[in-house]
Protein backbone atom coordinates (compact mmCIF):
# COMPACT_ATOMS: atom_id res chain seq x y z
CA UNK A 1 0.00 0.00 0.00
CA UNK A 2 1.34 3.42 -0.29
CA UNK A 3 1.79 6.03 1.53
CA UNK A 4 -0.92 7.75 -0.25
CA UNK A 5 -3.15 5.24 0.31
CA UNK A 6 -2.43 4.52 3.43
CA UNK A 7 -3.46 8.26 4.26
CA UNK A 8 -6.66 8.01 2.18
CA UNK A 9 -7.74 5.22 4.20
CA UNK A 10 -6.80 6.94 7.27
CA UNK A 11 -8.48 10.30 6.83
CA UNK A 12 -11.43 8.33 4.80
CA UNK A 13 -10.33 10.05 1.41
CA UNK A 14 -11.97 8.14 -1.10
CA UNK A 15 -9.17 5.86 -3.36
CA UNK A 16 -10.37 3.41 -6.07
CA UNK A 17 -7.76 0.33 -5.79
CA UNK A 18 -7.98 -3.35 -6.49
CA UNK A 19 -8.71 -5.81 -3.78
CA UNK A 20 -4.60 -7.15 -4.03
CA UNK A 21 -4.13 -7.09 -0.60
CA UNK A 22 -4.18 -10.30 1.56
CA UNK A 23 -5.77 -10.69 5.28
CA UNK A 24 -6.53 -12.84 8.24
CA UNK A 25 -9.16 -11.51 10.86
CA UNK A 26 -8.82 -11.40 14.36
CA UNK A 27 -12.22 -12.50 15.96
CA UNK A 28 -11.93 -14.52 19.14
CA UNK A 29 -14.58 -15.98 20.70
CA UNK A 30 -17.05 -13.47 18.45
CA UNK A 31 -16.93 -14.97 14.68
CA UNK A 32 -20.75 -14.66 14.09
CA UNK A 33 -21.62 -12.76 17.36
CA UNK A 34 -22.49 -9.09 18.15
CA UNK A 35 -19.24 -7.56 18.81
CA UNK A 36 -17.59 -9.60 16.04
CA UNK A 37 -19.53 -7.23 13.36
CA UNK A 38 -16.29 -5.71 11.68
CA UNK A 39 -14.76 -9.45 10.81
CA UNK A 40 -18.80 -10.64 9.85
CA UNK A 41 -18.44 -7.80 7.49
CA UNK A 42 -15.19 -8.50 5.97
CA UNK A 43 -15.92 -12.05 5.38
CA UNK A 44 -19.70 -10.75 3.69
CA UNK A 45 -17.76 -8.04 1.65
CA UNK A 46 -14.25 -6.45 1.08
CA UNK A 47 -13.45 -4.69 -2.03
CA UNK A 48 -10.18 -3.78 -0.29
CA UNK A 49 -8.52 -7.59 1.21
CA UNK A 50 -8.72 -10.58 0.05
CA UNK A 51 -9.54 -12.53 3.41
CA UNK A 52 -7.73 -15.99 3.74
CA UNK A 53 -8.46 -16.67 7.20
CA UNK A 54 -10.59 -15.78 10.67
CA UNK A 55 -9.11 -16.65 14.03
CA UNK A 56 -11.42 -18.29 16.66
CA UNK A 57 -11.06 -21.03 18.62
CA UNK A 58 -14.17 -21.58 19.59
CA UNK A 59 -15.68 -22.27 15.59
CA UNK A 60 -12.07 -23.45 14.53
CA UNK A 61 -12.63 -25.83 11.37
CA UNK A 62 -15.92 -24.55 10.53
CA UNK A 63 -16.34 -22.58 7.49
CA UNK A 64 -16.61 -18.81 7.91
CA UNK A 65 -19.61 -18.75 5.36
CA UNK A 66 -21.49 -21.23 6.68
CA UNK A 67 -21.37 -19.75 10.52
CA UNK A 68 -22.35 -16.75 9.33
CA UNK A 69 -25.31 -17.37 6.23
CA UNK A 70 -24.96 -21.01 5.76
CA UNK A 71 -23.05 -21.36 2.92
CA UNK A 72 -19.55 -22.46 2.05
CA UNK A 73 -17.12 -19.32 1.10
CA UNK A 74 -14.03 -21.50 1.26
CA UNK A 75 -12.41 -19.13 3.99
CA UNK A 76 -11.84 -21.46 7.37
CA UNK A 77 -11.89 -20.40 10.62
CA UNK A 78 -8.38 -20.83 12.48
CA UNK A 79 -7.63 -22.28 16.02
CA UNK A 80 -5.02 -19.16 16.05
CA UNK A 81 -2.46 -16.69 14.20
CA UNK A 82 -0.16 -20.49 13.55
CA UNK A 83 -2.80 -21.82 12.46
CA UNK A 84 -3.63 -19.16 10.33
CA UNK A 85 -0.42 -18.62 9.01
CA UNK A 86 0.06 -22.18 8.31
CA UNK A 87 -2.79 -22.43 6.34
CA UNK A 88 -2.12 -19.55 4.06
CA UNK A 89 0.44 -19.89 0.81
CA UNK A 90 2.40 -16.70 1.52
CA UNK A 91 2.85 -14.68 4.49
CA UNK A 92 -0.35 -12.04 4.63
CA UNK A 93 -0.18 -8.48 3.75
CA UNK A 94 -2.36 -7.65 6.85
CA UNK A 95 -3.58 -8.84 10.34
CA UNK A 96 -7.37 -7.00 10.94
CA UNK A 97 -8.50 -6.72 14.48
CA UNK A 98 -11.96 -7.63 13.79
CA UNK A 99 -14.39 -7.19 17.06
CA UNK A 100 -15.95 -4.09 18.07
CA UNK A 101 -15.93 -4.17 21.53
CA UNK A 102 -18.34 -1.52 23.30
CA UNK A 103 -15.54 0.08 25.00
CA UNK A 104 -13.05 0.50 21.52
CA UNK A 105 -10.14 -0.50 23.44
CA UNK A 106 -7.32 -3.47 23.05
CA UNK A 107 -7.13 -6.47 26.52
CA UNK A 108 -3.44 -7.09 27.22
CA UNK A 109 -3.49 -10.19 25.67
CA UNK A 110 -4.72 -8.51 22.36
CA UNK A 111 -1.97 -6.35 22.65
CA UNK A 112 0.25 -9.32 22.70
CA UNK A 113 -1.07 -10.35 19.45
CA UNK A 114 -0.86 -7.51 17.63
CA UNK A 115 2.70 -7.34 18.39
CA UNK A 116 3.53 -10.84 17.54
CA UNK A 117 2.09 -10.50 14.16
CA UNK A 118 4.07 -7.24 13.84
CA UNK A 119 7.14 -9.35 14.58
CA UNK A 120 5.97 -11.79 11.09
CA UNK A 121 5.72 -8.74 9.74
CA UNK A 122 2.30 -8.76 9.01
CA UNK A 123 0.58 -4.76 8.75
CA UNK A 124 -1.99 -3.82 11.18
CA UNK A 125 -5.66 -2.68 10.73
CA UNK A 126 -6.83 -1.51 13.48
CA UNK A 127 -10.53 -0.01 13.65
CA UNK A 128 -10.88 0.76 17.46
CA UNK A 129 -10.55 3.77 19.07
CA UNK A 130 -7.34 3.07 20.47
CA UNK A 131 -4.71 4.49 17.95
CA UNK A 132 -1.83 2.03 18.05
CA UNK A 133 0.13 4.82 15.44
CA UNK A 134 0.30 7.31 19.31
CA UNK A 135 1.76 4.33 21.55
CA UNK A 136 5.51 4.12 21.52
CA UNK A 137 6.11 0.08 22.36
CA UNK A 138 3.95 -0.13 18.78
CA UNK A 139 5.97 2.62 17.04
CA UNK A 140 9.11 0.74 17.45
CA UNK A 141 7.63 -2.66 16.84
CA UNK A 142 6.39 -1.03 13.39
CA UNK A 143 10.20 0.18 12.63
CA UNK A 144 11.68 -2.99 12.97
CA UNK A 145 9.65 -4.94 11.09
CA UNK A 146 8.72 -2.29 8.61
CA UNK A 147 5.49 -2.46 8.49
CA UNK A 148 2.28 -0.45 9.12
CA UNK A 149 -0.82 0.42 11.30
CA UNK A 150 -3.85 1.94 10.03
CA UNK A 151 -5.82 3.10 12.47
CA UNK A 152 -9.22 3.85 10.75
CA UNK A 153 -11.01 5.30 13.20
CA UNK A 154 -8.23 8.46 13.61
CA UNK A 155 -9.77 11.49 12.21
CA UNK A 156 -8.01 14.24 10.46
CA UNK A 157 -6.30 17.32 12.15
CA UNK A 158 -9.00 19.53 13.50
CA UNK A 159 -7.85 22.81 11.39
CA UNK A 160 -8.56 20.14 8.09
CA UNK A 161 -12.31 19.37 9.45
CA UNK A 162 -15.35 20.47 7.99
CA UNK A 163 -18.33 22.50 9.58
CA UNK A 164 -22.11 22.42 8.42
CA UNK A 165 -22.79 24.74 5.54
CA UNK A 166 -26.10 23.89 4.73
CA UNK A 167 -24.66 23.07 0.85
CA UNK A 168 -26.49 19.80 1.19
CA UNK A 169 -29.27 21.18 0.05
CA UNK A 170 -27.26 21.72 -3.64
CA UNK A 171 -27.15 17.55 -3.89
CA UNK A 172 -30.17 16.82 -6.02
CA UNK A 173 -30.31 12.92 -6.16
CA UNK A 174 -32.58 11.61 -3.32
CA UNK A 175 -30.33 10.40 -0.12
CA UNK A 176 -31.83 7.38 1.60
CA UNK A 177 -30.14 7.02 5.29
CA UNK A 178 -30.41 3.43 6.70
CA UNK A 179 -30.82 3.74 10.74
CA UNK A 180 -31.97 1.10 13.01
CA UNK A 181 -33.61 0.53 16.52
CA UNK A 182 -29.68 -0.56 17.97
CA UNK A 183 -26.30 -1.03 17.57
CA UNK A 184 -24.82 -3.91 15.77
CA UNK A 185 -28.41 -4.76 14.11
CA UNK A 186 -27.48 -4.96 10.36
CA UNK A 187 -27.81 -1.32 8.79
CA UNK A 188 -24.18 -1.79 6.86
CA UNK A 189 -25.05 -5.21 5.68
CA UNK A 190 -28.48 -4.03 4.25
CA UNK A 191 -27.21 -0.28 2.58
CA UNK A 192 -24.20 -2.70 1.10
CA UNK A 193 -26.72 -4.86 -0.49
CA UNK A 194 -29.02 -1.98 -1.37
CA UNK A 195 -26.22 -0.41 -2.90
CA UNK A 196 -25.35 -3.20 -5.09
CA UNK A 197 -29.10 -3.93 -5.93
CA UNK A 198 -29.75 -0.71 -7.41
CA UNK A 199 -25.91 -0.60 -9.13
CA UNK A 200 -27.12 -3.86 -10.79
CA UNK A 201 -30.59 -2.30 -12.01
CA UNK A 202 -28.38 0.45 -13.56
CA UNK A 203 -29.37 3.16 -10.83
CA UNK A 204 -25.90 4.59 -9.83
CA UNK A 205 -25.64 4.14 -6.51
CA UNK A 206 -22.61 5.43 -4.03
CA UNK A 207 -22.62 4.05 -0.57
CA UNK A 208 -21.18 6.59 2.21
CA UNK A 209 -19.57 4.69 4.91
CA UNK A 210 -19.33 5.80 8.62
CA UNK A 211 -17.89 3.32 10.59
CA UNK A 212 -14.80 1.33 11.13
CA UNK A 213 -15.94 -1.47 9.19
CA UNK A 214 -17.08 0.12 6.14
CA UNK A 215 -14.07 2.21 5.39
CA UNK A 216 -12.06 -1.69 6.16
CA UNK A 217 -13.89 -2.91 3.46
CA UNK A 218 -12.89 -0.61 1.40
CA UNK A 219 -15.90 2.06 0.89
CA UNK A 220 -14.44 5.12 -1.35
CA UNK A 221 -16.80 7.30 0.51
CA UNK A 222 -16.44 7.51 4.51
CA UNK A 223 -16.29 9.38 7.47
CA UNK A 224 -15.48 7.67 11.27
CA UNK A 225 -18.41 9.43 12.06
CA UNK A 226 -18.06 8.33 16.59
CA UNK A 227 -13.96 9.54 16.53
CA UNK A 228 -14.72 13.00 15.30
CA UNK A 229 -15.66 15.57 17.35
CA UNK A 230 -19.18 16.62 18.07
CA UNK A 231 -18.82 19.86 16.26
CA UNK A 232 -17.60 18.37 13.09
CA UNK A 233 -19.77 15.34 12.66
CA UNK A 234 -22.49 16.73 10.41
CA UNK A 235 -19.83 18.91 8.88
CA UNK A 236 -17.78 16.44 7.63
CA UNK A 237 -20.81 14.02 6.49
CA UNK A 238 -22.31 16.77 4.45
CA UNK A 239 -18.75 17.36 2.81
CA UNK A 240 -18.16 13.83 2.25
CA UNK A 241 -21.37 13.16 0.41
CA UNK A 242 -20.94 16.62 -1.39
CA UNK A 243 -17.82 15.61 -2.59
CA UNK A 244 -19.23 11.96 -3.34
CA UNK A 245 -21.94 13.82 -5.31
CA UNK A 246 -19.85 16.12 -7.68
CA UNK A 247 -17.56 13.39 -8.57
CA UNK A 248 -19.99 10.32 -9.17
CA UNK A 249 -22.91 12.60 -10.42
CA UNK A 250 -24.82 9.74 -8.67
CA UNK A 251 -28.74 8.55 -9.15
CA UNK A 252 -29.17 8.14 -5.38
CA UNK A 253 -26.65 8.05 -2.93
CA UNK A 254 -26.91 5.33 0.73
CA UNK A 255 -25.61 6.28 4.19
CA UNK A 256 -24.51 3.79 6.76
CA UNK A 257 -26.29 4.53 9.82
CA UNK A 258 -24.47 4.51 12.91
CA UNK A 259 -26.18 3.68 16.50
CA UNK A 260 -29.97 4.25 16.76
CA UNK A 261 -31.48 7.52 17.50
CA UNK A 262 -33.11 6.30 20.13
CA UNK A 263 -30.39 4.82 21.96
CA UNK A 264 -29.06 6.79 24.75
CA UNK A 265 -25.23 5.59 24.52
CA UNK A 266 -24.81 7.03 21.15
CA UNK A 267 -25.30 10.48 19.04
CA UNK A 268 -24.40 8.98 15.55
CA UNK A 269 -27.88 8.65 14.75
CA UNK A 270 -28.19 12.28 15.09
CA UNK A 271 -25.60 13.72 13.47
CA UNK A 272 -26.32 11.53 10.26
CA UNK A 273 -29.74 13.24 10.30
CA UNK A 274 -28.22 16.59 10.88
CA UNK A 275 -25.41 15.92 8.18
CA UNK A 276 -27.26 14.12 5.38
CA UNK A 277 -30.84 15.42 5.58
CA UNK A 278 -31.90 12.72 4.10
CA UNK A 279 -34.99 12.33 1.86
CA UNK A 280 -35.99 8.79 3.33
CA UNK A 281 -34.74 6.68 5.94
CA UNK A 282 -34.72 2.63 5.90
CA UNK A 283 -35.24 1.30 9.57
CA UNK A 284 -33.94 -1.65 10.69
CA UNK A 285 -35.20 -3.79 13.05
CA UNK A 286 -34.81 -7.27 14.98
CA UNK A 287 -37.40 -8.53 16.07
CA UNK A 288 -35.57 -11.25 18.62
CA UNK A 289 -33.82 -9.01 20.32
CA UNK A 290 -35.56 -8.64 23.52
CA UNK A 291 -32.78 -6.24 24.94
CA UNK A 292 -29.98 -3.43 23.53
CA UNK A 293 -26.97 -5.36 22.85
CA UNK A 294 -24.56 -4.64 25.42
CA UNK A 295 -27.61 -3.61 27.46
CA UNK A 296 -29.00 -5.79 29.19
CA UNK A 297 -31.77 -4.20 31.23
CA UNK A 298 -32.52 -1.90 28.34
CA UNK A 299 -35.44 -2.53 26.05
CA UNK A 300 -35.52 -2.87 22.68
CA UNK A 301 -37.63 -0.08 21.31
CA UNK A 302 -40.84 -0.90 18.94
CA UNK A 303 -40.33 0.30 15.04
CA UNK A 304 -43.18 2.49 15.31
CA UNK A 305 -41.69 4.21 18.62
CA UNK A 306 -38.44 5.12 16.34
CA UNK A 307 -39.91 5.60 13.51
CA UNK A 308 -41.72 8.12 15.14
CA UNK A 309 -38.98 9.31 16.87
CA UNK A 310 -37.03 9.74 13.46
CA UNK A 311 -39.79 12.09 11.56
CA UNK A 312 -39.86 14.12 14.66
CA UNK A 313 -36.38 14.80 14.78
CA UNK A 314 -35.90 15.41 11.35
CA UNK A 315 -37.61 16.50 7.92
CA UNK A 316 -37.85 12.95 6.43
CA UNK A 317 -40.07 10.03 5.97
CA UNK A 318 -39.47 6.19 6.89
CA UNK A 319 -39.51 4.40 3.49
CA UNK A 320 -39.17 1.00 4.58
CA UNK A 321 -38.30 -1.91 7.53
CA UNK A 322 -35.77 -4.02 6.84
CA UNK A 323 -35.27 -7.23 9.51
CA UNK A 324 -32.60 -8.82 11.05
CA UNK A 325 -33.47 -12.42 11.21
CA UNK A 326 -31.31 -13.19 14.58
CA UNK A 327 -32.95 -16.24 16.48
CA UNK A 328 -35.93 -16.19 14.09
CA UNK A 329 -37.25 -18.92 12.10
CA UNK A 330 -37.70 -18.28 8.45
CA UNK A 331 -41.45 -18.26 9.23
CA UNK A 332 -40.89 -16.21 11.84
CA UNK A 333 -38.94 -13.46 9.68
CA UNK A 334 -42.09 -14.03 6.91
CA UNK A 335 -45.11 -13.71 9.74
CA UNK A 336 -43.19 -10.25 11.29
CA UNK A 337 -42.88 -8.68 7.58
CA UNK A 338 -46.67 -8.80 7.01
CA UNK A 339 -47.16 -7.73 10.66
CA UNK A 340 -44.88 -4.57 9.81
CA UNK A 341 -46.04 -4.12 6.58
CA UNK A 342 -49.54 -3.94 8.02
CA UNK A 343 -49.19 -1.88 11.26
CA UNK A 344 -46.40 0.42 10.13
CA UNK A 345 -47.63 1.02 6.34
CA UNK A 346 -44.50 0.51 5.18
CA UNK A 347 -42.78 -2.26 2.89
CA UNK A 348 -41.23 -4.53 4.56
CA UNK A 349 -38.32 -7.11 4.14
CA UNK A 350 -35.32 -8.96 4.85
CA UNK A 351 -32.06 -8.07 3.07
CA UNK A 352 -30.05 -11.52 4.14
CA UNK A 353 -32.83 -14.04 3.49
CA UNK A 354 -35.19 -12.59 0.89
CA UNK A 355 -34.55 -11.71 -1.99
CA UNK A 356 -32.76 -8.00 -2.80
CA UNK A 357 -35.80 -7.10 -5.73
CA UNK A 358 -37.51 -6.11 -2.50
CA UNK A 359 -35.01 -3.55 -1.09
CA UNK A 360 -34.95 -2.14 -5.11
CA UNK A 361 -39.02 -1.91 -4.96
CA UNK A 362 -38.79 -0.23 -1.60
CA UNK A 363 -36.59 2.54 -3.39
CA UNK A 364 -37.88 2.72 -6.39
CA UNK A 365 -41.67 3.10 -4.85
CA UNK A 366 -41.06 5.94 -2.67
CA UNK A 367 -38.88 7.85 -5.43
CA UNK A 368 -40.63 7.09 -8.64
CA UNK A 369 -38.35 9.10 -10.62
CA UNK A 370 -35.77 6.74 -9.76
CA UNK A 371 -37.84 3.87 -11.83
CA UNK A 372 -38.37 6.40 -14.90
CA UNK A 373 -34.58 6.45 -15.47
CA UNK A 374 -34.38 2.77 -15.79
CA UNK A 375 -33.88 1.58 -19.39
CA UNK A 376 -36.83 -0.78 -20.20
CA UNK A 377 -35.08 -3.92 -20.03
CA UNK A 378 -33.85 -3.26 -16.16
């Protein structure tokens, strides 16, 4: 990677490159869980890495498909990093830390680990809020093997930040925010798939990333929206998809949600509201989940509490539902879609296990313009 690059990624500058880069994920005890979101992400999508490996004990010899959706991706789960290394053909460009854990920061032992694989000579990607590049014992472990860390969450000086200016208003394609009812409930994995949907029915699409995972797998729009500071948040969204705007000249254009509005731990929600003023908002939703993640004696708000929450706090409509299917049977997932569809008035669907035509007719029926660009074979 070069230095260039390496910056871009850094300070979320968008850079088209081929996925030429080789990985193994870091994800102990977590492949498939919760707070292993940034490696489930990875092994669902990376335009940037080529993954050849995840490391978790606990699912070691399982494939990392079929933990995740069920079906074989030919990438194995390790026992750990000599497994991992044994199993791949060359030593790995990279070594991505890949859980999210609530409180951003590195254990001891993951410390450890980091370091040994800096001592293979492996580079770093680290998405936490911990930023490995500040800490002196990593510094020097860096210079003697010459490699590395990008610490994706690190936001750019303060005097190169962006304020709100209001020039949102000049983007004239429509921009379609996808928020949900908690953290870690799915809103990457469903604008990703959106995104590609409508790219494949010749709607140019541009997906705005703002978390660590998103910019990992390689999104050339992106902003670590929770590392920047309050007064720059909507700022530097607005800029981002302004800039995204003049240089795609997109159709429509998808932001990652971040957080849910409702939730009182986090204020991503808000500031992608304030930022994008977007024209519609996908929620999503799972209806299992009895309790915030990482909550435990906080309840899971109803769609129709944040949806109504949403339209208060901003000038925007709720387009759609989308559902994460966690501990639901498929008839379960099929039975809560017509329940949605029928109390909230909404379309309703499931981006994993239905099909993505649904997500597209979700779009394409609350911006009808969108459908009258479509060449009549799409």
């Amino acid at each position: 990677m070069t230095n260039d690059e390496r910056l871009a990624l850094v300070n979320s500058i968008p850079v088209i490159r081929k996925r030429t880069a080789t990985a193994i994920i870091y994800c102990e005890a977590n492949f498939g869980a919760i707070d292993g979101k940034t490696a489930n992400g990875l092994v669902r999508h990376s335009e940037r890495y080529e993954i050849l490996s995840v490391i978790d004990s606990e699912k070691a010899g399982l494939d990392a498909g079929m933990v995740l959706d069920g079906k074989l991706n030919a990438i194995p789960i390790c026992r750990d990093l000599a497994e991992s290394l044994e199993n791949a053909d060359t030593l790995p460009d990279y070594f991505i830390f890949g859980i999210a854990p609530s409180n951003g920061m590195l254990s001891m032992h993951e410390r450890g680990l980091l370091l040994e694989a800096i001592s293979h000579g492996m580079n770093i990607v680290n998405g936490l809020h911990e930023f490995l590049n500040d800490d002196p014992v990593f510094k020097a472990a860096c210079a003697v093997s010459n490699v590395e860390i990008l610490d994706v969450r690190k936001p750019a000086d303060k005097k190169d930040l962006h304020v709100f200016t209001g020039d949102i208003e000049r983007v004239t394609c429509p921009i379609i925010a996808v928020l949900g009812t908690d953290c870690a409930i799915g809103k990457r994995t469903t604008a990703t798939i959106l995104t590609q949907a409508l790219s494949e029915r010749a709607v140019k699409t541009v997906m705005i990333g703002t978390g660590q995972t998103g910019l990992i797998q390689g999104a050339r729009y992106g902003v670590p929206i929770d590392a920047i500071p309050s007064q720059f948040c909507a700022g530097e969204l607005e800029a981002m998809i302004i800039k995204a705007f003049k240089v795609e000249k997109p159709d429509v254009i998808i932001i990652e949600g971040q957080g849910a509005l409702s939730h009182p731990a986090f204020s991503s929600s808000s500031f992608i509201l304030r930022g994008a003023c977007p024209d519609g908002v996908i929620l999503q939703h799972a209806p299992g989940r009895r309790y915030r993640c990482d909550f435990p004696e906080m309840k899971m708000p109803t769609p129709a509490t944040e949806i109504n929450l949403i339209e208060t706090f901003a000038n925007t409509k709720v387009i759609g539902v989308t559902i994460n299917h966690e501990d639901m049977s498929d008839p379960e997932v099929s039975s809560a879609i017509l329940r949605y569809e029928s109390e909230l008035g909404v379309p309703t669907t499931d981006a994993l296990s239905r099909s993505p035509k649904h997500l597209v007719a979700m779009v394409l029926g609350a911006f009808p313009k969108l459908a009258e660009m479509l060449p009549a074979a799409a």
